[in-house]
PDB file of N, CA and C in Angstrom:
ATOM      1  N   UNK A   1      54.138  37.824 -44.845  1.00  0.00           N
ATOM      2  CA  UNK A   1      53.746  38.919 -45.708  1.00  0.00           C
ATOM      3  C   UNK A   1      52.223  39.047 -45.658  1.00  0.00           C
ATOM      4  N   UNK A   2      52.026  40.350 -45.501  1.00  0.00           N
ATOM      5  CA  UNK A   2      50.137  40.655 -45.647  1.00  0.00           C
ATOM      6  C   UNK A   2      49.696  40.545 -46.976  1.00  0.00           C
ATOM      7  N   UNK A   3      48.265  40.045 -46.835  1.00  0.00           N
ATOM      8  CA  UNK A   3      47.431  39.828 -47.754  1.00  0.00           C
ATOM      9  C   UNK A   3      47.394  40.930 -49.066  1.00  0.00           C
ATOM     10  N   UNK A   4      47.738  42.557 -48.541  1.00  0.00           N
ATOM     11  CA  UNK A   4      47.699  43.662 -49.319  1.00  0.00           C
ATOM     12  C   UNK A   4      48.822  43.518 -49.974  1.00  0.00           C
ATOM     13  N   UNK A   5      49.840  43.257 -48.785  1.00  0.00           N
ATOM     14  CA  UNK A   5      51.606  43.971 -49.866  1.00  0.00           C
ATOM     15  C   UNK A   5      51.689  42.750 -50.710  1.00  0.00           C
ATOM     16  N   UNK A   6      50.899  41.318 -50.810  1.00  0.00           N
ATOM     17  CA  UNK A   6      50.952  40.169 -51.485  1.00  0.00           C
ATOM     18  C   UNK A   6      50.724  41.287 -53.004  1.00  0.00           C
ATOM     19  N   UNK A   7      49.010  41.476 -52.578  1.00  0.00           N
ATOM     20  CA  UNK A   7      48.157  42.025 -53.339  1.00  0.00           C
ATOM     21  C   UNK A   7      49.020  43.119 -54.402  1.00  0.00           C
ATOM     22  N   UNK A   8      49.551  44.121 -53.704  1.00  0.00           N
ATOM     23  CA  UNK A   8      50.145  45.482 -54.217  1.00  0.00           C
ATOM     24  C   UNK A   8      51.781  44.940 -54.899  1.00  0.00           C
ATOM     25  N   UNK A   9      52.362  43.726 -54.635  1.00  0.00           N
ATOM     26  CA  UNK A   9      53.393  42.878 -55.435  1.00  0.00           C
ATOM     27  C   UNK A   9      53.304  42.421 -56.081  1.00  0.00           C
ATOM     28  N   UNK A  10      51.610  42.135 -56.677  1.00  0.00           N
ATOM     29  CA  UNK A  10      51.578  40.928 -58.078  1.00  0.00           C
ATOM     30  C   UNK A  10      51.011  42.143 -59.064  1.00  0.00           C
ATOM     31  N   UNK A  11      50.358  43.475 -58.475  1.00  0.00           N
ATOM     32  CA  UNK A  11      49.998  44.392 -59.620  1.00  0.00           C
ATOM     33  C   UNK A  11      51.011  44.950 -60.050  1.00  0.00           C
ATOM     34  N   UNK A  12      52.236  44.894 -59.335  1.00  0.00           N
ATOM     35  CA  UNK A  12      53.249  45.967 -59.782  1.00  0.00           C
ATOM     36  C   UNK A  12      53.819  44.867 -61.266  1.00  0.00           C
ATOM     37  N   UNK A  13      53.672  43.670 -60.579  1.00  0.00           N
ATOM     38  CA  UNK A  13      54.528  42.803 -62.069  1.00  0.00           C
ATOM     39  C   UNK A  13      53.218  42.728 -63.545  1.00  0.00           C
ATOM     40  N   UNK A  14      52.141  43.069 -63.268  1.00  0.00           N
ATOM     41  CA  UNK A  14      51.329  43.491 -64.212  1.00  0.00           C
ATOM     42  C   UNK A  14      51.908  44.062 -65.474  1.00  0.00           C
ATOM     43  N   UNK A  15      51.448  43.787 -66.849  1.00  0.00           N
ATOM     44  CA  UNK A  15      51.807  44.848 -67.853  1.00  0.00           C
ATOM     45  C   UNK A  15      50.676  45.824 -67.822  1.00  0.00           C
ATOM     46  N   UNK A  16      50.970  46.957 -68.655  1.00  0.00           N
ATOM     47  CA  UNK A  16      50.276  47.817 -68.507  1.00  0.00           C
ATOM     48  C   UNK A  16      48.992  48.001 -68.551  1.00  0.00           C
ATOM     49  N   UNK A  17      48.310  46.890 -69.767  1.00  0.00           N
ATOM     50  CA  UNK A  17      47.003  46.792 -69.956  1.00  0.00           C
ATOM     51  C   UNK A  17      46.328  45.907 -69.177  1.00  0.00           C
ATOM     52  N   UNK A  18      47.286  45.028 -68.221  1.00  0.00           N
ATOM     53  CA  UNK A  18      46.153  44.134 -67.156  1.00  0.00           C
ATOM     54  C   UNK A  18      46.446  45.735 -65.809  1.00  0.00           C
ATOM     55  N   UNK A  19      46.999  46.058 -66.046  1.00  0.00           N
ATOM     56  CA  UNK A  19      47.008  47.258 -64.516  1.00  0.00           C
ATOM     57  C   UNK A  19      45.979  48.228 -64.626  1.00  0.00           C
ATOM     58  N   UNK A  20      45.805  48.491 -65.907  1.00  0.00           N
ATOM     59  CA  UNK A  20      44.718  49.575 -66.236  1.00  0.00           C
ATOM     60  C   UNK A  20      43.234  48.311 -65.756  1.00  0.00           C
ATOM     61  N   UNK A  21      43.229  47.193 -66.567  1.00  0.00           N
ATOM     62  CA  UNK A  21      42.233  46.391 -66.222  1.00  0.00           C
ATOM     63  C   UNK A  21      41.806  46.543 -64.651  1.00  0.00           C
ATOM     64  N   UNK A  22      42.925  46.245 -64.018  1.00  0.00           N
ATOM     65  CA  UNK A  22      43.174  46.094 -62.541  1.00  0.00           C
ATOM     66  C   UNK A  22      42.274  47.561 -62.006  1.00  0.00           C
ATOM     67  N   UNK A  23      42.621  48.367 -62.327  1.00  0.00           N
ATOM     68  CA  UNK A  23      42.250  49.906 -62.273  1.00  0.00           C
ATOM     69  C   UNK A  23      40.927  50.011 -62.128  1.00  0.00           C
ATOM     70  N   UNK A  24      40.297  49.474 -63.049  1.00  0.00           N
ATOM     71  CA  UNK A  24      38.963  49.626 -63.440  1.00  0.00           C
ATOM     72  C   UNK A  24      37.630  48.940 -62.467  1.00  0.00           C
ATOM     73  N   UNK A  25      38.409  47.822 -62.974  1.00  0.00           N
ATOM     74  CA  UNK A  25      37.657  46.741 -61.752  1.00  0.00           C
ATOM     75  C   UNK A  25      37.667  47.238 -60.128  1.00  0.00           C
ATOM     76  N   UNK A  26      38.777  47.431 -59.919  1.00  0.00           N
ATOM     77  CA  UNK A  26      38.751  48.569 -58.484  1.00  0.00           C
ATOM     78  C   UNK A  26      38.190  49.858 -58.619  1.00  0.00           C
ATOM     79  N   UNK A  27      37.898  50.491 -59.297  1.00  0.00           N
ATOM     80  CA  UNK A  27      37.376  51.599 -59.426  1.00  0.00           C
ATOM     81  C   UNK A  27      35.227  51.090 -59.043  1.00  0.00           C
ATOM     82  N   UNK A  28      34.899  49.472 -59.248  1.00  0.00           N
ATOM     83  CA  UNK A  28      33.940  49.066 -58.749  1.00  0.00           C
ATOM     84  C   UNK A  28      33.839  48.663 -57.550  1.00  0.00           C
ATOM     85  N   UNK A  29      34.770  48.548 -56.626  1.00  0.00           N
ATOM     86  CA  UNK A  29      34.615  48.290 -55.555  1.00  0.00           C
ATOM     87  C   UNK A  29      34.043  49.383 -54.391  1.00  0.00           C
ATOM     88  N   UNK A  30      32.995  49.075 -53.552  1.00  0.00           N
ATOM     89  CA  UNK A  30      32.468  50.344 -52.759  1.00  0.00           C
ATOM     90  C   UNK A  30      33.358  50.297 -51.482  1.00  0.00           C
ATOM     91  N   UNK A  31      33.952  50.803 -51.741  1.00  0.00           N
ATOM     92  CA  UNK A  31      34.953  51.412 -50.222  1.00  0.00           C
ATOM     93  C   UNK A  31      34.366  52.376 -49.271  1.00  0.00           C
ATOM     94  N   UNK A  32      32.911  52.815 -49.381  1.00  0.00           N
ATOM     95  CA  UNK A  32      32.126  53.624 -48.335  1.00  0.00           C
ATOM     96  C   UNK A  32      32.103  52.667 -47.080  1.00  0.00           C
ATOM     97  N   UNK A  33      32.961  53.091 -46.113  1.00  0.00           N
ATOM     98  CA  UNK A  33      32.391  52.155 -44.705  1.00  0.00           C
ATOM     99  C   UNK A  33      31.058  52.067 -44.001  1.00  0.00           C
ATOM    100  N   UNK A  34      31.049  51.443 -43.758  1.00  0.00           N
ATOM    101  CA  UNK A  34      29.404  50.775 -42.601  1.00  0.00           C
ATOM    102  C   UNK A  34      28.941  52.176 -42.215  1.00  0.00           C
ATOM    103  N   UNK A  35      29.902  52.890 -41.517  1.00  0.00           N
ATOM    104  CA  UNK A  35      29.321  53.850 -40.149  1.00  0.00           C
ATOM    105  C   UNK A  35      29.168  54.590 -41.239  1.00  0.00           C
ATOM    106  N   UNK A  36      30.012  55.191 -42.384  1.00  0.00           N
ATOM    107  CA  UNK A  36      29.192  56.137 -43.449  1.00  0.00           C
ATOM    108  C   UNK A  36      27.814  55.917 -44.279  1.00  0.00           C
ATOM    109  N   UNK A  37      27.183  54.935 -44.541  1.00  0.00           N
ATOM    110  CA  UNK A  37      26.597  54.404 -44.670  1.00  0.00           C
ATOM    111  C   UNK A  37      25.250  54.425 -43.916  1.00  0.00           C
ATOM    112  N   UNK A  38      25.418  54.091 -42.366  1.00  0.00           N
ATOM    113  CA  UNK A  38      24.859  54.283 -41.074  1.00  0.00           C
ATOM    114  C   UNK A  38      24.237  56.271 -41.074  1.00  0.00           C
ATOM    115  N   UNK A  39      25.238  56.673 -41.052  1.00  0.00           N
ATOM    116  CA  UNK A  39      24.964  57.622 -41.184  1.00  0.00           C
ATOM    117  C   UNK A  39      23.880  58.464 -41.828  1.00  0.00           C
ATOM    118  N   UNK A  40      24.586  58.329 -42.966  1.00  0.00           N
ATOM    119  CA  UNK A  40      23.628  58.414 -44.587  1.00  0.00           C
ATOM    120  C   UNK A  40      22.234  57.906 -44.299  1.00  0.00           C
ATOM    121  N   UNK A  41      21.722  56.567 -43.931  1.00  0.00           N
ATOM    122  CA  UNK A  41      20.277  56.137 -43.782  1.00  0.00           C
ATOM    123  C   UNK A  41      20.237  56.796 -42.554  1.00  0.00           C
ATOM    124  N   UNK A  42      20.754  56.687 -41.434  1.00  0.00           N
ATOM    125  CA  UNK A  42      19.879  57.868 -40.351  1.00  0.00           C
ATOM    126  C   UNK A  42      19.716  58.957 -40.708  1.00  0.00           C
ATOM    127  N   UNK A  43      20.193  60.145 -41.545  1.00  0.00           N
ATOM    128  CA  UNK A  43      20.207  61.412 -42.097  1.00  0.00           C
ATOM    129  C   UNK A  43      18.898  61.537 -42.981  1.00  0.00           C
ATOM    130  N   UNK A  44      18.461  60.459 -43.631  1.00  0.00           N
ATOM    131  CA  UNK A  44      17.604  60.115 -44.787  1.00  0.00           C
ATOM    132  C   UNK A  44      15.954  59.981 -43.905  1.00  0.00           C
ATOM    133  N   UNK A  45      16.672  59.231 -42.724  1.00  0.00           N
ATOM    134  CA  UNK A  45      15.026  58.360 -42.244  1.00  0.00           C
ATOM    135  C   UNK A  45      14.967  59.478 -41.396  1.00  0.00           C
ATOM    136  N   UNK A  46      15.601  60.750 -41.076  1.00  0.00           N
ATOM    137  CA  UNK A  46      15.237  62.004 -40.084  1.00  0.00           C
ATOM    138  C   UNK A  46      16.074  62.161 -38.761  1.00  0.00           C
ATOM    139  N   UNK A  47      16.403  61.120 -38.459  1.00  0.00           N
ATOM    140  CA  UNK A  47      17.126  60.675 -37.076  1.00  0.00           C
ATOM    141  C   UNK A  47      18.083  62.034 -36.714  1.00  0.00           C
ATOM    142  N   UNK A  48      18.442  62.217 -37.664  1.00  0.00           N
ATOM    143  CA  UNK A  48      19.233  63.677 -37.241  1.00  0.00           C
ATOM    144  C   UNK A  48      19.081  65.001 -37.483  1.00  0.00           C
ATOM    145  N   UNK A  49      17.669  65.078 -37.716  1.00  0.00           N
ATOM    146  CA  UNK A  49      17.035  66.641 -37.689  1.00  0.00           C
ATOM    147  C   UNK A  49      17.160  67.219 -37.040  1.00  0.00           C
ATOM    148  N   UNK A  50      16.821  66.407 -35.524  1.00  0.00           N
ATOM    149  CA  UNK A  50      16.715  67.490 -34.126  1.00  0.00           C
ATOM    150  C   UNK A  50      18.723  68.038 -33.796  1.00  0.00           C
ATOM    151  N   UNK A  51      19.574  66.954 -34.369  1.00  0.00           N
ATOM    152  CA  UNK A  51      20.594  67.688 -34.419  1.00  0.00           C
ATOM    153  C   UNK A  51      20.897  69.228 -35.108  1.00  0.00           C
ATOM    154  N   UNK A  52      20.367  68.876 -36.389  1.00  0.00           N
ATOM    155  CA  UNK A  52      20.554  69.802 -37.536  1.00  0.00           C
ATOM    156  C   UNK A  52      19.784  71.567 -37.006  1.00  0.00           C
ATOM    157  N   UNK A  53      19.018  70.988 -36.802  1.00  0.00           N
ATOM    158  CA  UNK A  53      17.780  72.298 -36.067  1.00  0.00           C
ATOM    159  C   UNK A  53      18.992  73.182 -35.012  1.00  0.00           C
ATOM    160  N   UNK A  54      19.352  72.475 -34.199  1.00  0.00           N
ATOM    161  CA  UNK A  54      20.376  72.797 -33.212  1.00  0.00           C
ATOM    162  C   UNK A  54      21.478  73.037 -33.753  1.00  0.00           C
ATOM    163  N   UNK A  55      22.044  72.445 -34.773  1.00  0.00           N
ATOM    164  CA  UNK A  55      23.247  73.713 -35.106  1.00  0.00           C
ATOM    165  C   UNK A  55      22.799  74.641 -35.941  1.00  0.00           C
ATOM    166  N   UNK A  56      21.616  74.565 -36.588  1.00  0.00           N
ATOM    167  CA  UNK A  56      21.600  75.772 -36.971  1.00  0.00           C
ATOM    168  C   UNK A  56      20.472  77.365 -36.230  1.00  0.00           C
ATOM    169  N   UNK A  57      20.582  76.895 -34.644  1.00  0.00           N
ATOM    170  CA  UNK A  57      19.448  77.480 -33.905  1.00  0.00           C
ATOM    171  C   UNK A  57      21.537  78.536 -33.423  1.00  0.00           C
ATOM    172  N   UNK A  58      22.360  77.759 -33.728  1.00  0.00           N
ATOM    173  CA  UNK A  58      23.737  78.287 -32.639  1.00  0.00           C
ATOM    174  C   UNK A  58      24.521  78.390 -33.795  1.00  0.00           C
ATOM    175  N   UNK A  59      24.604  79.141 -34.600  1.00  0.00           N
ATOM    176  CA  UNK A  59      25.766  78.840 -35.998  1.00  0.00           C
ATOM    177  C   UNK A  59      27.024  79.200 -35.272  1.00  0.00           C
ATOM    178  N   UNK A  60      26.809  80.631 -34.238  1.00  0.00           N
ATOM    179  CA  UNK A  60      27.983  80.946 -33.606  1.00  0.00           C
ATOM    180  C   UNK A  60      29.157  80.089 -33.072  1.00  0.00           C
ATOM    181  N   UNK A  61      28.570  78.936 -32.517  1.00  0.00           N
ATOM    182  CA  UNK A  61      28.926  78.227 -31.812  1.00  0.00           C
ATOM    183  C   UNK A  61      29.854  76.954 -32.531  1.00  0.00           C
ATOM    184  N   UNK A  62      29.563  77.333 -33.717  1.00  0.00           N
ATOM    185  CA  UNK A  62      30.439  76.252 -34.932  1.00  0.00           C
ATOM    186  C   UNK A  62      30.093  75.025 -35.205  1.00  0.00           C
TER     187      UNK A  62
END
C-alpha cells in the first residue's frame, strides 16, 4: 500500500473535528512546485522580458 492511500485511509477514520483539523493544517502546506516557483523568480529578476516584448510585438500569432 502507498504512502498516500495509507495517508487518505487514516483521515477517512477521523471524526469530524480532527478532519476539519486535518483540513486546515493542509490548507498550510505550499504545494507550488519548484519549476513554478523557477519561473516566478525568473519573471521577477527580468529573464523573461525579451520573451514578453515578443509576444506582444506578434499578438496575432497567439
Amino acid at each position: 500500500m502507498s504512502t498516500v492511500t495509507e495517508i487518505i485511509d487514516a483521515v477517512k477514520q477521523l471524526d469530524e473535528r480532527s478532519k476539519a483539523g486535518f483540513l486546515a493544517r493542509l490548507a498550510e502546506v505550499d504545494f507550488e512546485d519548484v519549476w513554478d516557483r523557477q519561473i516566478a523568480a525568473d519573471a521577477k529578476a527580468g529573464k523573461l522580458d525579451a520573451l514578453w516584448r515578443e509576444a506582444q510585438a506578434h499578438p496575432a500569432a497567439g
